[in-house]
N, C-alpha and C. Protein backbone atom coordinates (compact mmCIF):
# COMPACT_ATOMS: atom_id res chain seq x y z
N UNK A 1 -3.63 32.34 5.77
CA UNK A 1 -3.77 33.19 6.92
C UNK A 1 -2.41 33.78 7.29
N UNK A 2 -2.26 35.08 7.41
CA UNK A 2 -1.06 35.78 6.88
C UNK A 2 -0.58 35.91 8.74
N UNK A 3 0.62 35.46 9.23
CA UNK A 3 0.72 35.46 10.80
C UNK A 3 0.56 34.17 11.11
N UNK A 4 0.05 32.85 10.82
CA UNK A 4 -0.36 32.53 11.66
C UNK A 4 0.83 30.81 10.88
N UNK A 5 1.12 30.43 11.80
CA UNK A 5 1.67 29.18 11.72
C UNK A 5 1.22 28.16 11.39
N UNK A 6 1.84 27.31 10.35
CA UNK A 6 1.23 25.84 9.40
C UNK A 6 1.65 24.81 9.94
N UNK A 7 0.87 23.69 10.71
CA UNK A 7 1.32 22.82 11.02
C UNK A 7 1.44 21.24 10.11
N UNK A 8 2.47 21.21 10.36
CA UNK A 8 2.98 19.70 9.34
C UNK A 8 3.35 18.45 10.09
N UNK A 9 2.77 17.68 9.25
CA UNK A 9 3.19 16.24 9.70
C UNK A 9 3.88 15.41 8.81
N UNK A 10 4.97 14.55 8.70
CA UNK A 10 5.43 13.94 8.04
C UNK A 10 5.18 12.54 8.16
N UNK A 11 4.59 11.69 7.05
CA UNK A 11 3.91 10.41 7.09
C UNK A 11 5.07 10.00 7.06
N UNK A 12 4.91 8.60 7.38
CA UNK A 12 5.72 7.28 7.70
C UNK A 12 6.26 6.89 6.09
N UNK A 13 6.11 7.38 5.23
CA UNK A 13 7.55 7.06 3.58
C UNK A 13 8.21 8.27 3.40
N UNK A 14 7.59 9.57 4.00
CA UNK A 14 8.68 10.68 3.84
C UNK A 14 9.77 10.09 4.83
N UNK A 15 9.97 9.75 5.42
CA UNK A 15 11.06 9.43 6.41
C UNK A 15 11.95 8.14 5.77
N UNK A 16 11.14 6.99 5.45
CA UNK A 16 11.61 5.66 5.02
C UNK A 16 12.48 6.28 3.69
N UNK A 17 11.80 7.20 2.86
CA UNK A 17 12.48 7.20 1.38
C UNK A 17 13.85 8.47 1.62
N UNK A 18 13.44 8.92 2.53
CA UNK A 18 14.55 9.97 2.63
C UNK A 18 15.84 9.26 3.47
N UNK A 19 15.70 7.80 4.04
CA UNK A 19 16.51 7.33 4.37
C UNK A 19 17.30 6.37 3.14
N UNK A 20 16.09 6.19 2.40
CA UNK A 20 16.59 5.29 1.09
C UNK A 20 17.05 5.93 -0.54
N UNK A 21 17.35 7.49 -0.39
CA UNK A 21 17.29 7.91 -1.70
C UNK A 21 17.83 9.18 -1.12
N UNK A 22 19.57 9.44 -1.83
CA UNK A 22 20.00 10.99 -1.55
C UNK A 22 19.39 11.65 -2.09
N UNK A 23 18.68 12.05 -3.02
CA UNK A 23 17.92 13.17 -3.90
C UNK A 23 16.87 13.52 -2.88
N UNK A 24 16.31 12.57 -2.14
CA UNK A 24 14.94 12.64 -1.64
C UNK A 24 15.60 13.17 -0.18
N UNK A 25 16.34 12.89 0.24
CA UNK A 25 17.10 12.98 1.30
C UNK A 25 17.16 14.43 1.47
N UNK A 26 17.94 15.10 0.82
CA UNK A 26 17.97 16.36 0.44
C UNK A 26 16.94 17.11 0.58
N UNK A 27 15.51 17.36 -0.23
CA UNK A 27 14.53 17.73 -0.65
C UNK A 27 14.00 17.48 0.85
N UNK A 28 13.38 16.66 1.91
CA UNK A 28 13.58 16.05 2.98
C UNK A 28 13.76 17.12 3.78
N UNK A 29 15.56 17.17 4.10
CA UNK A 29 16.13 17.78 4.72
C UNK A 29 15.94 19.42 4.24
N UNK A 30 15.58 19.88 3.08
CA UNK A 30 15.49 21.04 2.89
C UNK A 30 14.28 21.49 3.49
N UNK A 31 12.85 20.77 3.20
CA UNK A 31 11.71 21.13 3.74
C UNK A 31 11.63 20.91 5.37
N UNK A 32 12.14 20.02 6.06
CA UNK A 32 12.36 20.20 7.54
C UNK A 32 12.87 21.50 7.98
N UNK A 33 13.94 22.29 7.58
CA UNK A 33 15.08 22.80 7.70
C UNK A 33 13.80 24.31 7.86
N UNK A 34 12.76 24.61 6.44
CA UNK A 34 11.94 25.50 6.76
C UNK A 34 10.98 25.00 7.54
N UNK A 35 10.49 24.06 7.67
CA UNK A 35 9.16 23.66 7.84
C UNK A 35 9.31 23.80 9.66
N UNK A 36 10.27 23.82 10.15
CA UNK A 36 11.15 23.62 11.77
C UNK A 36 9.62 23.60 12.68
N UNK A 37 9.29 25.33 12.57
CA UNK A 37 8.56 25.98 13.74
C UNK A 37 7.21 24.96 13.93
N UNK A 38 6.60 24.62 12.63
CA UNK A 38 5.93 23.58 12.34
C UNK A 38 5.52 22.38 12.63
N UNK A 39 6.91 21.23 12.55
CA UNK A 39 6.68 20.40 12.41
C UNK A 39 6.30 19.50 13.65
N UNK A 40 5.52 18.53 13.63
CA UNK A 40 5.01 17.89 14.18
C UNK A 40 5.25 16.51 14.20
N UNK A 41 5.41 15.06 14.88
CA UNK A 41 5.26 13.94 14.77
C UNK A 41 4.00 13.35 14.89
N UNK A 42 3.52 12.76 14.17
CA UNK A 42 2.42 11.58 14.78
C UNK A 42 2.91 9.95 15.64
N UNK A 43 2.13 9.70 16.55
CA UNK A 43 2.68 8.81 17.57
C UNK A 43 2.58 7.54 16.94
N UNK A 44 1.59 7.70 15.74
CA UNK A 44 1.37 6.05 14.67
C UNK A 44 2.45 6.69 13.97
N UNK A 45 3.40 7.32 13.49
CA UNK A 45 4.41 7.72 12.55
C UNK A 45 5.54 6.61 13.65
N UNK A 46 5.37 7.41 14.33
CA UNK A 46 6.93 6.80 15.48
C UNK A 46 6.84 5.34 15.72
N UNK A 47 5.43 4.98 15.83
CA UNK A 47 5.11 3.74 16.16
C UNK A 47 5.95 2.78 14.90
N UNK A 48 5.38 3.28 13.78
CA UNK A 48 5.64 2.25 12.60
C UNK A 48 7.29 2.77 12.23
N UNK A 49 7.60 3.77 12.67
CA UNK A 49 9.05 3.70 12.41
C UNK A 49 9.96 2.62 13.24
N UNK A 50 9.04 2.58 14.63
CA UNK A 50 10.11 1.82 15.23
C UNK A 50 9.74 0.38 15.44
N UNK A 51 8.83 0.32 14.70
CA UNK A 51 9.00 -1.08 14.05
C UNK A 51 9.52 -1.56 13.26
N UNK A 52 10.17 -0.68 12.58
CA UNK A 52 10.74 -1.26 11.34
C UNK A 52 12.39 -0.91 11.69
N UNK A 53 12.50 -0.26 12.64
CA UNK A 53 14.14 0.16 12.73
C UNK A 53 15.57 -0.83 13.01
N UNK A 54 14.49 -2.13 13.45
CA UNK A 54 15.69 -3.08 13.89
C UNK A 54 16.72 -2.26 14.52
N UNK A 55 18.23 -2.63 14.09
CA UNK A 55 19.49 -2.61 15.13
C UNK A 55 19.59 -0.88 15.16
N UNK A 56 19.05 -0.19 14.24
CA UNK A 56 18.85 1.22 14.71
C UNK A 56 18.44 2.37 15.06
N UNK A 57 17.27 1.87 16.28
CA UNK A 57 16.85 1.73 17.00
C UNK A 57 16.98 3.12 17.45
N UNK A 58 18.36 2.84 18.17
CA UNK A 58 18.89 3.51 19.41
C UNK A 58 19.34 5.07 18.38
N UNK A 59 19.28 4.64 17.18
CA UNK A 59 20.02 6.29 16.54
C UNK A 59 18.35 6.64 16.21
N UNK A 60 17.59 6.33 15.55
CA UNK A 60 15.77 6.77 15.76
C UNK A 60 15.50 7.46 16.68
N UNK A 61 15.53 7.18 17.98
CA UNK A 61 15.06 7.43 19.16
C UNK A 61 15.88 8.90 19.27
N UNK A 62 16.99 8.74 19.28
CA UNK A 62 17.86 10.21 19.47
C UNK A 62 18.04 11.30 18.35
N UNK A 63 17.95 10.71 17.55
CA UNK A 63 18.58 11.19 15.84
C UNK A 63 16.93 12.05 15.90
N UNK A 64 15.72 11.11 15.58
CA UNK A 64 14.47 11.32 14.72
C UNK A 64 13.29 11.70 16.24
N UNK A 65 13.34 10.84 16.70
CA UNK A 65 12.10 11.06 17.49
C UNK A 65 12.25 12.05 18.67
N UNK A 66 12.81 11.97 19.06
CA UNK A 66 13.28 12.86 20.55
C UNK A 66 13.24 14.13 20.69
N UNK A 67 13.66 15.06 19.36
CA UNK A 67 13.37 15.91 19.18
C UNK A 67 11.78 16.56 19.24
N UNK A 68 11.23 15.67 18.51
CA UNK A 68 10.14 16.08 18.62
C UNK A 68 9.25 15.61 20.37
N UNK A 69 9.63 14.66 20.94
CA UNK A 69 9.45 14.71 22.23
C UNK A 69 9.12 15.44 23.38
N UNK A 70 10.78 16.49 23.04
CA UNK A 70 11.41 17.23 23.78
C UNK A 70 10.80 18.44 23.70
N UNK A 71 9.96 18.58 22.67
CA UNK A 71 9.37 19.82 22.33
C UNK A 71 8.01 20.14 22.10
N UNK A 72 7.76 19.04 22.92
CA UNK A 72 6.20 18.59 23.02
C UNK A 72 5.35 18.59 21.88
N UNK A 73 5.97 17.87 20.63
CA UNK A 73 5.15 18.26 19.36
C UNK A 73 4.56 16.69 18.68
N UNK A 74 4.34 16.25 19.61
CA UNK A 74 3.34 14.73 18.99
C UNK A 74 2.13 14.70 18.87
N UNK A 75 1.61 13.89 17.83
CA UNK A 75 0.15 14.11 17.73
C UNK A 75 -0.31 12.94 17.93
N UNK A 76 -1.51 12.42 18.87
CA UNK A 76 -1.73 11.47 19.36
C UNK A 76 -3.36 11.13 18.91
N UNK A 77 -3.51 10.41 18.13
CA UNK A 77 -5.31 9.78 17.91
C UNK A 77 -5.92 10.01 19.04
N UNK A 78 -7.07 10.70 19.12
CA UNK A 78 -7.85 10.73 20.12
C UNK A 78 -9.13 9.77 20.15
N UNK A 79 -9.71 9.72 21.38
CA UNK A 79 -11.32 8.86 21.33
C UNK A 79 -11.92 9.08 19.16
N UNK A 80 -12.06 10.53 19.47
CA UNK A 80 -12.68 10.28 18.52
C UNK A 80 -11.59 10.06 17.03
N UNK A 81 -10.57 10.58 16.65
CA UNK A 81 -10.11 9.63 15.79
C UNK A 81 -10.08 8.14 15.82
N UNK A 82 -10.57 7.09 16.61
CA UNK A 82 -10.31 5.77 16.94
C UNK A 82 -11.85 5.81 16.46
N UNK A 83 -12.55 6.48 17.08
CA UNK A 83 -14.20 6.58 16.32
C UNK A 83 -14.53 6.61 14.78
N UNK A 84 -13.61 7.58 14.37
CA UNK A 84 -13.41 7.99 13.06
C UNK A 84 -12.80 6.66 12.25
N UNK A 85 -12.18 6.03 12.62
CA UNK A 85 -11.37 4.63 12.19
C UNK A 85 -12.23 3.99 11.65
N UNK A 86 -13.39 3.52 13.25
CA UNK A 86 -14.52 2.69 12.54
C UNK A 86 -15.27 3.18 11.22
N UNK A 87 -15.89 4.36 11.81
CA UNK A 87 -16.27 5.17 10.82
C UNK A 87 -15.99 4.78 9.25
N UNK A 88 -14.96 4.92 9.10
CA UNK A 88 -14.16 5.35 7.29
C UNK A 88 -14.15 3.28 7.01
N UNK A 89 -13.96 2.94 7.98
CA UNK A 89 -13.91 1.35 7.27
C UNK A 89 -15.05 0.79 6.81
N UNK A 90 -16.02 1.50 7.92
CA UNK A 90 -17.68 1.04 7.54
C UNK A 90 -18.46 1.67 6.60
N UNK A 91 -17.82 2.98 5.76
CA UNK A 91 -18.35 3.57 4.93
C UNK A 91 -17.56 3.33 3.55
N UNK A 92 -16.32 2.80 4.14
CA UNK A 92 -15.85 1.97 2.60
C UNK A 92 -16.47 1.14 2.21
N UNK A 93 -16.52 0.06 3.25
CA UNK A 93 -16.95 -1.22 3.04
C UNK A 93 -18.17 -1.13 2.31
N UNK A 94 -19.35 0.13 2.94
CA UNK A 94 -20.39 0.01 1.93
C UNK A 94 -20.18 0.63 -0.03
N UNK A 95 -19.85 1.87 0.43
CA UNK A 95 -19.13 2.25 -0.32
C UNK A 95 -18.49 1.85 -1.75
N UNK A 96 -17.40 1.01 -1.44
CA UNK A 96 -16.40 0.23 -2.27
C UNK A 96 -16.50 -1.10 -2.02
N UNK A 97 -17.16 -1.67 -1.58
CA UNK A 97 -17.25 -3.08 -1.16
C UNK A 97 -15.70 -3.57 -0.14
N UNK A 98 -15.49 -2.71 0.19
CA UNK A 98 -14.08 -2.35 0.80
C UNK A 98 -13.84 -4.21 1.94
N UNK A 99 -13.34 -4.83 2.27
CA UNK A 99 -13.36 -6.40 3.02
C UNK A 99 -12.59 -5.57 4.13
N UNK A 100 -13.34 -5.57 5.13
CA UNK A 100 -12.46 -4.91 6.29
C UNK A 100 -11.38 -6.13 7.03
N UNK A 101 -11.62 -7.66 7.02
CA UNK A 101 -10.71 -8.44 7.09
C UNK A 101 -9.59 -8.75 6.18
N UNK A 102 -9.53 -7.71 5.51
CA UNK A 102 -8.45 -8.12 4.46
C UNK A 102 -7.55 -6.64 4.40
N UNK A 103 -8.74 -5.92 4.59
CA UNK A 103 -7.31 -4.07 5.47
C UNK A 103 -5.69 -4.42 5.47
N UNK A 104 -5.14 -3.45 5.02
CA UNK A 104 -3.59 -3.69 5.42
C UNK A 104 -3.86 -2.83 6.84
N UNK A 105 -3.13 -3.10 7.44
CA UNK A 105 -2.40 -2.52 8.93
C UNK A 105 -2.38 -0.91 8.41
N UNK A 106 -1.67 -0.63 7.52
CA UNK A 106 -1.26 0.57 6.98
C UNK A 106 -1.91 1.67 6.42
N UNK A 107 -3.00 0.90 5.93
CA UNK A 107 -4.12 1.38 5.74
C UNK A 107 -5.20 2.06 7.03
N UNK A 108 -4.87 1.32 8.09
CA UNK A 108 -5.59 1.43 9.19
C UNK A 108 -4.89 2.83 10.04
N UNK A 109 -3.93 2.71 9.78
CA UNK A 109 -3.01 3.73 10.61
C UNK A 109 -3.00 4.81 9.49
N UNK A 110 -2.77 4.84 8.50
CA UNK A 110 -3.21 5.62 7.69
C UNK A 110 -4.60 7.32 8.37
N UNK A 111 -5.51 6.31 8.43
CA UNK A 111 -6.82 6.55 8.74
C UNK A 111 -6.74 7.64 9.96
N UNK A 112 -5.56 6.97 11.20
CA UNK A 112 -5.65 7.55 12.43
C UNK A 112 -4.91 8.60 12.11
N UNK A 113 -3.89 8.60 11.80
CA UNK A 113 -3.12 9.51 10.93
C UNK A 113 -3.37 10.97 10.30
N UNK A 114 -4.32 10.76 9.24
CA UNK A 114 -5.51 11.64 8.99
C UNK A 114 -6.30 12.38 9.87
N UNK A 115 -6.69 11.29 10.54
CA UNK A 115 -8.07 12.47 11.10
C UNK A 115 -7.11 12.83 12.65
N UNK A 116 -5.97 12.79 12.83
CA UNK A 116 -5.17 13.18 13.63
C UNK A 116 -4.65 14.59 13.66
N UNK A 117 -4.29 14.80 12.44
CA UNK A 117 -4.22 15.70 11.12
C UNK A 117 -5.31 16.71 11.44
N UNK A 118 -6.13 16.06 11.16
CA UNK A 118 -7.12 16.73 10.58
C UNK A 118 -7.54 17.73 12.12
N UNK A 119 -7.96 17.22 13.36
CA UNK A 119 -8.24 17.92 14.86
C UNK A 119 -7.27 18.69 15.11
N UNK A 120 -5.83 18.32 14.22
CA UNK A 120 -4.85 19.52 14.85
C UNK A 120 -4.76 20.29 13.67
N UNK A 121 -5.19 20.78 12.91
CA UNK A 121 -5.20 21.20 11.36
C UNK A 121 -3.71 21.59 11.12
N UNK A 122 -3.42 20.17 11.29
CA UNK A 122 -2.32 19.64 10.13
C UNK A 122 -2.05 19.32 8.91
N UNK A 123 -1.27 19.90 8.09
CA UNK A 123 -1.09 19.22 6.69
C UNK A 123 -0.56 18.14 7.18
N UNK A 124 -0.73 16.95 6.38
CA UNK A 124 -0.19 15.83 5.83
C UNK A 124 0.71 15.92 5.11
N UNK A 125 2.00 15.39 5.21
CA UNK A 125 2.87 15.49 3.88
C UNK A 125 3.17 14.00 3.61
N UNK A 126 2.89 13.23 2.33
CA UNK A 126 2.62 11.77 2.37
C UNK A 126 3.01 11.77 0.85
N UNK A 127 3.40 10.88 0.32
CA UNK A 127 3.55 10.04 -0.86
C UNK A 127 2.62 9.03 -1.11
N UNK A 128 1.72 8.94 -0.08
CA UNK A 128 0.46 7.89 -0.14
C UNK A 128 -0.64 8.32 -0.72
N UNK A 129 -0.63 9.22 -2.08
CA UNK A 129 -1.93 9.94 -2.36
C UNK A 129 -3.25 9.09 -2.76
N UNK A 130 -3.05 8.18 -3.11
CA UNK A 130 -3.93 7.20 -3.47
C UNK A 130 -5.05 7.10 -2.28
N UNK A 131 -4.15 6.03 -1.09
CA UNK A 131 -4.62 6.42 0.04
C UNK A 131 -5.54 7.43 0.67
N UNK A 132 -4.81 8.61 0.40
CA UNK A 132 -5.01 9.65 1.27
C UNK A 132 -6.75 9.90 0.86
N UNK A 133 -6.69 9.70 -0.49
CA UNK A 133 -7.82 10.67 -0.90
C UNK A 133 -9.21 9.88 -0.76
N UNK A 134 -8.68 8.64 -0.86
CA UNK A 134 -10.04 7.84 -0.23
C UNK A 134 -10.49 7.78 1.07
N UNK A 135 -9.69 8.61 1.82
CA UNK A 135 -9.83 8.10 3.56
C UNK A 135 -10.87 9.60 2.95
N UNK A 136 -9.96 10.98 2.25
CA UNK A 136 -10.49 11.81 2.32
C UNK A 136 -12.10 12.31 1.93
N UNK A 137 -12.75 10.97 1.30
CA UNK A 137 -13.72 10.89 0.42
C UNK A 137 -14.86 10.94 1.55
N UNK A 138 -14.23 10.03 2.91
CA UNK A 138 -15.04 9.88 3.92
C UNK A 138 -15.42 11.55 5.19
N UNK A 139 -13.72 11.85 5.31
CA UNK A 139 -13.77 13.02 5.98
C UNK A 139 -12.51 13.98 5.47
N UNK A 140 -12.57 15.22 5.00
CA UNK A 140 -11.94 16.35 4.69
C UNK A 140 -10.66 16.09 5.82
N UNK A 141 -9.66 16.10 5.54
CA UNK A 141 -7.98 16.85 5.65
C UNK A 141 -7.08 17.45 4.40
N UNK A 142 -6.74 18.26 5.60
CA UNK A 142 -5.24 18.50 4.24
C UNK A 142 -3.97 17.25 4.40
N UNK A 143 -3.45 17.07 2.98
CA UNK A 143 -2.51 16.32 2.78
C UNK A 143 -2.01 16.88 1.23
N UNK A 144 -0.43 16.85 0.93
CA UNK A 144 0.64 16.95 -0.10
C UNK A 144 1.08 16.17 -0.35
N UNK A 145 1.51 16.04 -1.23
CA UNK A 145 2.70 15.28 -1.40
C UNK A 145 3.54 15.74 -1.36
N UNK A 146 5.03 14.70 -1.07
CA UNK A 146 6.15 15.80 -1.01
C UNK A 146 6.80 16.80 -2.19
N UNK A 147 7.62 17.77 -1.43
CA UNK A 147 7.42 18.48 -0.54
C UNK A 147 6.94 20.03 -0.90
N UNK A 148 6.08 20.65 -0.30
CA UNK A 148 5.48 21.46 -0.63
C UNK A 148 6.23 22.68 -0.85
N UNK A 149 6.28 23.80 -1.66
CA UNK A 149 6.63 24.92 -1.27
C UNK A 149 6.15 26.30 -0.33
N UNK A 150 7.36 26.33 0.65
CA UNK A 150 7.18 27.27 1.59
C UNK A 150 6.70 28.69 1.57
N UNK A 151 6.25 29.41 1.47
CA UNK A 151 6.25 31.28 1.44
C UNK A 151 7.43 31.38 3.11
């Protein structure tokens, strides 16, 4: 759609690997750099980042998240993505014989993630394709892997 603005989200390992790998870092920082007008946070993104940030914490919050804060660009699971949750676990489970007591966490947030995505027609940009495409089996989003090329 020629005019009209692409909204992006960056999953919770584009961030982890671009902290853990200069090449990726780069590539990262290049697609942010276009992707700007765009980009978006998810509030399960921030969540699981700042769980994992330990002592740096305080540079997350200012460095990574804030920005997007400040600019009112978070995307937050709604009723019905939390609906949608149940949804995709109970249609695995039949599905794939999927053990919903045995779910990773990540998997679960995954899910909200998606169909988060999906109400704000957001791309996904994820390294989780595996993932992605089974949540997608249940309900249609867009998702990439990294990082896409811009027009």
């Amino acid at each position: 759609m020629p005019g009209k603005l692409r909204k992006y989200v960056l999953d919770t390992n584009s961030f982890i690997d671009a902290a853990r790998n200069a090449e990726f870092r780069a590539a990262f920082d290049a697609f942010c750099a276009q992707a700007a007008p765009g980009l978006h946070l998810s509030s399960v993104v921030a969540a699981e980042l700042r769980a994992g940030a330990g002592r740096s914490r305080v540079a997350l919050e200012r460095d990574v998240l804030e920005p997007y804060v400040r600019r009112q660009r978070l995307l937050t699971p709604s009723a019905q993505s939390w609906e949608m949750l149940g949804t995709t676990l109970a249609t695995l489970a039949s599905r794939e014989g999927l053990v919903v007591a045995e779910i990773r966490r990540s998997f679960i947030f995954d899910v909200l993630v998606a169909h988060s995505c999906r109400e704000a027609g957001a791309i996904l940009i994820t390294a989780n394709a595996r993932d992605m495409a089974r949540i997608a089996k249940v309900f249609a989003f867009d998702f990439v892997a990294p990082f896409p090329k811009l027009l």
